[in-house]
PDB file of N, CA and C in Angstrom:
ATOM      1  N   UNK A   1     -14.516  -3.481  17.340  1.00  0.00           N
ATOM      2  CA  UNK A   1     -14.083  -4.453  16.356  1.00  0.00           C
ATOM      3  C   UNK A   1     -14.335  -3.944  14.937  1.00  0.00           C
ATOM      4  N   UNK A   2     -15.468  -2.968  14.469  1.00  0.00           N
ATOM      5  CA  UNK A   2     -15.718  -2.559  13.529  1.00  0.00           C
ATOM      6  C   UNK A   2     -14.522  -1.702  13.048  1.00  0.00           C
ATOM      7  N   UNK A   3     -14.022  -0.973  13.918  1.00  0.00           N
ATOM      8  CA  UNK A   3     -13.326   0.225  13.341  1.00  0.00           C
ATOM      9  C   UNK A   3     -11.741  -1.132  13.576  1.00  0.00           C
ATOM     10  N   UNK A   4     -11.562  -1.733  13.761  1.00  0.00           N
ATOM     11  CA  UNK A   4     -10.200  -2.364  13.419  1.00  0.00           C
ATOM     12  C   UNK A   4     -10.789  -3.214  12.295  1.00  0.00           C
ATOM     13  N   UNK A   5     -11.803  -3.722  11.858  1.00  0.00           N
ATOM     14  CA  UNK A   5     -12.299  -4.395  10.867  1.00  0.00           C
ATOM     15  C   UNK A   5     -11.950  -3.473   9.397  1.00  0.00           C
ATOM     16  N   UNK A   6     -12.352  -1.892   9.348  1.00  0.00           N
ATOM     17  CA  UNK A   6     -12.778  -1.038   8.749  1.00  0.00           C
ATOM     18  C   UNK A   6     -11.293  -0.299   8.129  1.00  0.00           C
ATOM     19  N   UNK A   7     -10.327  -0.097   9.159  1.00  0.00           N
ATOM     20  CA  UNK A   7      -9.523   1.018   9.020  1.00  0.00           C
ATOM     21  C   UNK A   7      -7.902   0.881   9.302  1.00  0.00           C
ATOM     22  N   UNK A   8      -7.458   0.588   8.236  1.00  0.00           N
ATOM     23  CA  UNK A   8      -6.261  -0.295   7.815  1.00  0.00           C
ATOM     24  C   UNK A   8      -4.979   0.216   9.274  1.00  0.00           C
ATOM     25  N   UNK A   9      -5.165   1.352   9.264  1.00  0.00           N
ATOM     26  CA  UNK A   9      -3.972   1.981  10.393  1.00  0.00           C
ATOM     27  C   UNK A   9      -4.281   1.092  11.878  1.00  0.00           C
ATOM     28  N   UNK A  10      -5.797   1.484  12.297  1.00  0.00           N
ATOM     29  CA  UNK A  10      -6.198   1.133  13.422  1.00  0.00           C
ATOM     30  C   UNK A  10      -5.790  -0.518  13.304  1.00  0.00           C
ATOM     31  N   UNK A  11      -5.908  -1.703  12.438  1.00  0.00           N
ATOM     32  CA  UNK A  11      -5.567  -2.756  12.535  1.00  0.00           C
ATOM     33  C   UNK A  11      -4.548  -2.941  12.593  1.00  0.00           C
ATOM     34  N   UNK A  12      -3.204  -2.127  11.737  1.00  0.00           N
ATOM     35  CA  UNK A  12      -2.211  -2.315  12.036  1.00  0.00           C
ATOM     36  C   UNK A  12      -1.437  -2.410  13.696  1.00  0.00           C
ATOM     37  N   UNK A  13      -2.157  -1.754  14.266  1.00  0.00           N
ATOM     38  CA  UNK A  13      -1.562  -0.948  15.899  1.00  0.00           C
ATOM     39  C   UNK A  13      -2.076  -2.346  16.395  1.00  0.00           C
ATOM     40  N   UNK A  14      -3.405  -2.957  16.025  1.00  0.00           N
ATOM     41  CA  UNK A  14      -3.941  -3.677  16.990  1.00  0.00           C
ATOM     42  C   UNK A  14      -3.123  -5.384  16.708  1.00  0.00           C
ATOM     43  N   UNK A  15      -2.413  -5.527  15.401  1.00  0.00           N
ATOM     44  CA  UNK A  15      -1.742  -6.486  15.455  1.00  0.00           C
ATOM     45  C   UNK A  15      -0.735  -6.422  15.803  1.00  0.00           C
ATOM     46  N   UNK A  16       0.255  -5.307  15.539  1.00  0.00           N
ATOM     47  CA  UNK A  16       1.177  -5.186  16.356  1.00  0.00           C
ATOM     48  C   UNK A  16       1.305  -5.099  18.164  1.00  0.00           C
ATOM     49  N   UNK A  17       0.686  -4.877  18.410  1.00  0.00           N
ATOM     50  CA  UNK A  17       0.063  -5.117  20.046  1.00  0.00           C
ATOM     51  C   UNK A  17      -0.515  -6.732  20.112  1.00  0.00           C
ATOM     52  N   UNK A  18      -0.983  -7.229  19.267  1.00  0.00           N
ATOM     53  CA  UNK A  18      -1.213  -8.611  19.358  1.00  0.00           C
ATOM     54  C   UNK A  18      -0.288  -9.435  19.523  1.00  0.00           C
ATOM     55  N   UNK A  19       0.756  -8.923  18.597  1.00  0.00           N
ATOM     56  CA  UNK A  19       2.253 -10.153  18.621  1.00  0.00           C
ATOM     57  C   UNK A  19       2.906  -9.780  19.549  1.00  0.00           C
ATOM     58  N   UNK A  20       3.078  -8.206  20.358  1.00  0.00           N
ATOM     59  CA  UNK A  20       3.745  -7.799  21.238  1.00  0.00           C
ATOM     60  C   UNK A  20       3.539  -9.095  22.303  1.00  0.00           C
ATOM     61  N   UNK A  21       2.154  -8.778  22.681  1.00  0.00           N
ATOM     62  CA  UNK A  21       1.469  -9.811  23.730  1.00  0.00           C
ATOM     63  C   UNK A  21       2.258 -11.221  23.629  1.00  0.00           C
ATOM     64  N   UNK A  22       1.622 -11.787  22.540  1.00  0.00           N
ATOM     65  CA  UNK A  22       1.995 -13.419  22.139  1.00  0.00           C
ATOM     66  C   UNK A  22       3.648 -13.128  22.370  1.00  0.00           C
ATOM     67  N   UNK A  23       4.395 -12.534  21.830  1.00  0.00           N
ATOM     68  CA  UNK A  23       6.068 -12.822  22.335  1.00  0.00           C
ATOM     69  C   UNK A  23       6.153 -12.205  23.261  1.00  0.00           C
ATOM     70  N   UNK A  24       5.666 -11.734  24.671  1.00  0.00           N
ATOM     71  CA  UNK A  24       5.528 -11.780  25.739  1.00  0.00           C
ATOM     72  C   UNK A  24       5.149 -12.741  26.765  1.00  0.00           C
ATOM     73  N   UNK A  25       4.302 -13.301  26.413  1.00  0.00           N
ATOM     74  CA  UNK A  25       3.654 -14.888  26.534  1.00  0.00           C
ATOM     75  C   UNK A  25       4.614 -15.613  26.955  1.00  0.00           C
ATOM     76  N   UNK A  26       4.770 -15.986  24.999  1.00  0.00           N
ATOM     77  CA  UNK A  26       5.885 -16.774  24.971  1.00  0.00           C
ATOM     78  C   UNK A  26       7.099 -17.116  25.811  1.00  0.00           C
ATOM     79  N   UNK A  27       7.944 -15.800  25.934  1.00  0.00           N
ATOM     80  CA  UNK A  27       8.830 -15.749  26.481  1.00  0.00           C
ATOM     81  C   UNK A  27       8.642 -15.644  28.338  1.00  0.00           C
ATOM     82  N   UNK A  28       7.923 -15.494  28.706  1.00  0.00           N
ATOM     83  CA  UNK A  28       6.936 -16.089  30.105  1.00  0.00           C
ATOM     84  C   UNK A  28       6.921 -17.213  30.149  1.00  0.00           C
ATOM     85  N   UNK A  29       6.834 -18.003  29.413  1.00  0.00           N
ATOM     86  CA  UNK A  29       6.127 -19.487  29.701  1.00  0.00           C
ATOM     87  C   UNK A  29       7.754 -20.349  29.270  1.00  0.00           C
ATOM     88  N   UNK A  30       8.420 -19.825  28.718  1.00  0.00           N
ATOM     89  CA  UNK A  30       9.795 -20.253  28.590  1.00  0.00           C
ATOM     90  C   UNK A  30      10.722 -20.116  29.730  1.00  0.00           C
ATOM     91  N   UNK A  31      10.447 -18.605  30.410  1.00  0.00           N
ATOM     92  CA  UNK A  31      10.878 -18.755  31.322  1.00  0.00           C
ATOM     93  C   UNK A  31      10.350 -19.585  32.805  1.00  0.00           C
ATOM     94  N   UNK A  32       9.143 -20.156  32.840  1.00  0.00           N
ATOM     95  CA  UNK A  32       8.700 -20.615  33.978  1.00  0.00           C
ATOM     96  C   UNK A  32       8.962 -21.823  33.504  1.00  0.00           C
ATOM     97  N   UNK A  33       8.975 -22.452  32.184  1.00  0.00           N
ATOM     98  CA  UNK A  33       9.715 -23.882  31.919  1.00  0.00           C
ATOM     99  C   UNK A  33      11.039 -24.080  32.185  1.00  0.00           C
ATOM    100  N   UNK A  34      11.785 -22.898  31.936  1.00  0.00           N
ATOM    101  CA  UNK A  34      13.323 -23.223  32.792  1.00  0.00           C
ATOM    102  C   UNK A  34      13.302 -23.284  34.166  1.00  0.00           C
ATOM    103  N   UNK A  35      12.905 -22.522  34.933  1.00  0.00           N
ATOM    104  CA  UNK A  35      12.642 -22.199  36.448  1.00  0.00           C
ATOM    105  C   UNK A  35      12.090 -23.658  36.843  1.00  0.00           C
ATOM    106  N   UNK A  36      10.467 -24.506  36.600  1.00  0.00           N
ATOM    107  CA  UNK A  36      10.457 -25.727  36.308  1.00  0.00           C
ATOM    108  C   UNK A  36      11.104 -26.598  36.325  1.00  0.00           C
ATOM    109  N   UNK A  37      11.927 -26.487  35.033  1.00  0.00           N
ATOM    110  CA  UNK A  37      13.026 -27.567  34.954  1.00  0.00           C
ATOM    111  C   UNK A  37      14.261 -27.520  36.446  1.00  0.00           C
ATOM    112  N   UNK A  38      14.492 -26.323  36.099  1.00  0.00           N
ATOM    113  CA  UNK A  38      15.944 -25.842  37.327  1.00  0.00           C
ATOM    114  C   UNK A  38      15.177 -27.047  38.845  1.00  0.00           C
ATOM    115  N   UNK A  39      14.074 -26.340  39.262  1.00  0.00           N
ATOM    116  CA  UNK A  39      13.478 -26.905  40.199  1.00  0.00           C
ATOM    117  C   UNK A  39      13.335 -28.173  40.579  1.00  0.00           C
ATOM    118  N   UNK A  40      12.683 -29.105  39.535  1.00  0.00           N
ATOM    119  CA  UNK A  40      13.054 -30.284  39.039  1.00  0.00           C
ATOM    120  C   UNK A  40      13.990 -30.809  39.491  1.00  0.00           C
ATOM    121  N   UNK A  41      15.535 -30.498  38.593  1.00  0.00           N
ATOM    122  CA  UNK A  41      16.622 -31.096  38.826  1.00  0.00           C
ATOM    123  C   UNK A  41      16.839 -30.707  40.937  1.00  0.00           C
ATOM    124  N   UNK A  42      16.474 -29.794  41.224  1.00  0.00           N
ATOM    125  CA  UNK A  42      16.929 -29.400  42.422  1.00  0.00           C
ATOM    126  C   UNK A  42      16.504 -30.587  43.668  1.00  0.00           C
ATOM    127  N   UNK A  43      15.188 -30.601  43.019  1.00  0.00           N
ATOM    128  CA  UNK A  43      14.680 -31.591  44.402  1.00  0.00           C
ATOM    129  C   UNK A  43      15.126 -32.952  44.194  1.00  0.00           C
ATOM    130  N   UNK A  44      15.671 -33.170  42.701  1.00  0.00           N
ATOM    131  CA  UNK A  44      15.901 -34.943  42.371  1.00  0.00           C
ATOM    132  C   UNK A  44      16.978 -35.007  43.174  1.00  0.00           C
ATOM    133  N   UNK A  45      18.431 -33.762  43.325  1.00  0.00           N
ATOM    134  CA  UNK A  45      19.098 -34.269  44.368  1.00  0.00           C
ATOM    135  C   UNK A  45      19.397 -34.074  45.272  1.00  0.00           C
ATOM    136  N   UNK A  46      17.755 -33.571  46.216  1.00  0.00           N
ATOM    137  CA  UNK A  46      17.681 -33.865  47.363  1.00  0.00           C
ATOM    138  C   UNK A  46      16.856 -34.828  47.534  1.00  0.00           C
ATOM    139  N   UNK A  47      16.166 -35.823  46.931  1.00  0.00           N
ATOM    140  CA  UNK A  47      15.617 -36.736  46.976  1.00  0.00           C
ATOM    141  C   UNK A  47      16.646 -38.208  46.707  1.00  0.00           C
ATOM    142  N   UNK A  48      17.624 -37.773  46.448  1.00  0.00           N
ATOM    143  CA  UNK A  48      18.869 -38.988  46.093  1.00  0.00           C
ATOM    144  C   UNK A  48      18.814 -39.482  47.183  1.00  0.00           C
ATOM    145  N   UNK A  49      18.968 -41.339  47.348  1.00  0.00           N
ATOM    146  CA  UNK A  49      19.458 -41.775  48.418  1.00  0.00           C
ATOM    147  C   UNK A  49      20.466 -42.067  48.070  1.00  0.00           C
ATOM    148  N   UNK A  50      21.516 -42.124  49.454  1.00  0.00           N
ATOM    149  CA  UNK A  50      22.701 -42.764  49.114  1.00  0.00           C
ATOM    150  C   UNK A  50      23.355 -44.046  47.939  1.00  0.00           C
ATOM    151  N   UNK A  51      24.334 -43.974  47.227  1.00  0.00           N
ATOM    152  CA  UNK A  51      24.311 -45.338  46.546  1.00  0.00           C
ATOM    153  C   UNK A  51      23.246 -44.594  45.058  1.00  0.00           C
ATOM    154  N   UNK A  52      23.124 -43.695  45.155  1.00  0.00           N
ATOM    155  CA  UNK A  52      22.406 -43.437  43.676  1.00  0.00           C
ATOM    156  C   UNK A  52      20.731 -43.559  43.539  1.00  0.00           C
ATOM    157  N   UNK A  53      20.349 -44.214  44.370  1.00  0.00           N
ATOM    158  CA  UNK A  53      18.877 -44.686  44.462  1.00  0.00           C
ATOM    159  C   UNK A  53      18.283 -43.409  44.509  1.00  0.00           C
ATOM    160  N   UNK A  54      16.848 -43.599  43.901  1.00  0.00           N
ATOM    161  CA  UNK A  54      16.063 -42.340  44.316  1.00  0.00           C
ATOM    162  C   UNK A  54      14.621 -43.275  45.067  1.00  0.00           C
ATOM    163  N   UNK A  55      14.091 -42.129  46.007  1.00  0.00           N
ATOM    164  CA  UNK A  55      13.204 -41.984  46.760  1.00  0.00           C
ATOM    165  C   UNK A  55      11.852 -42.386  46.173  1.00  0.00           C
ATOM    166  N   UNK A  56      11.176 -42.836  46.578  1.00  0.00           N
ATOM    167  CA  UNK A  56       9.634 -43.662  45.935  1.00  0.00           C
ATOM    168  C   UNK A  56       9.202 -42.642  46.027  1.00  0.00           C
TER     169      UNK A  56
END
């Protein structure tokens, strides 16, 4: 931590690897919220009863 504290290059690499991460993340967790969602909708209509009703 000292030498990224200390030494302007070495911090640079280590933030750029920081945001790499975080918009890696990001875009992970976006995709398991679509997948989620997709899923979601999937089981609501197999859970449809006839006539529109859904399942308790």
């Amino acid at each position: 931590m000292d030498r990224i504290a200390s030494d302007p290059e070495t911090r640079a690499l280590f933030r750029a690897e920081l945001d790499r991460a975080i918009a890696e993340l990001s875009s992970d967790e976006a995709e398991s919220a679509a997948f989620t969602e997709a899923a979601t909708e999937a089981l609501q209509v197999v859970f449809r009863l006839p006539g529109g009703e859904h399942a308790a």
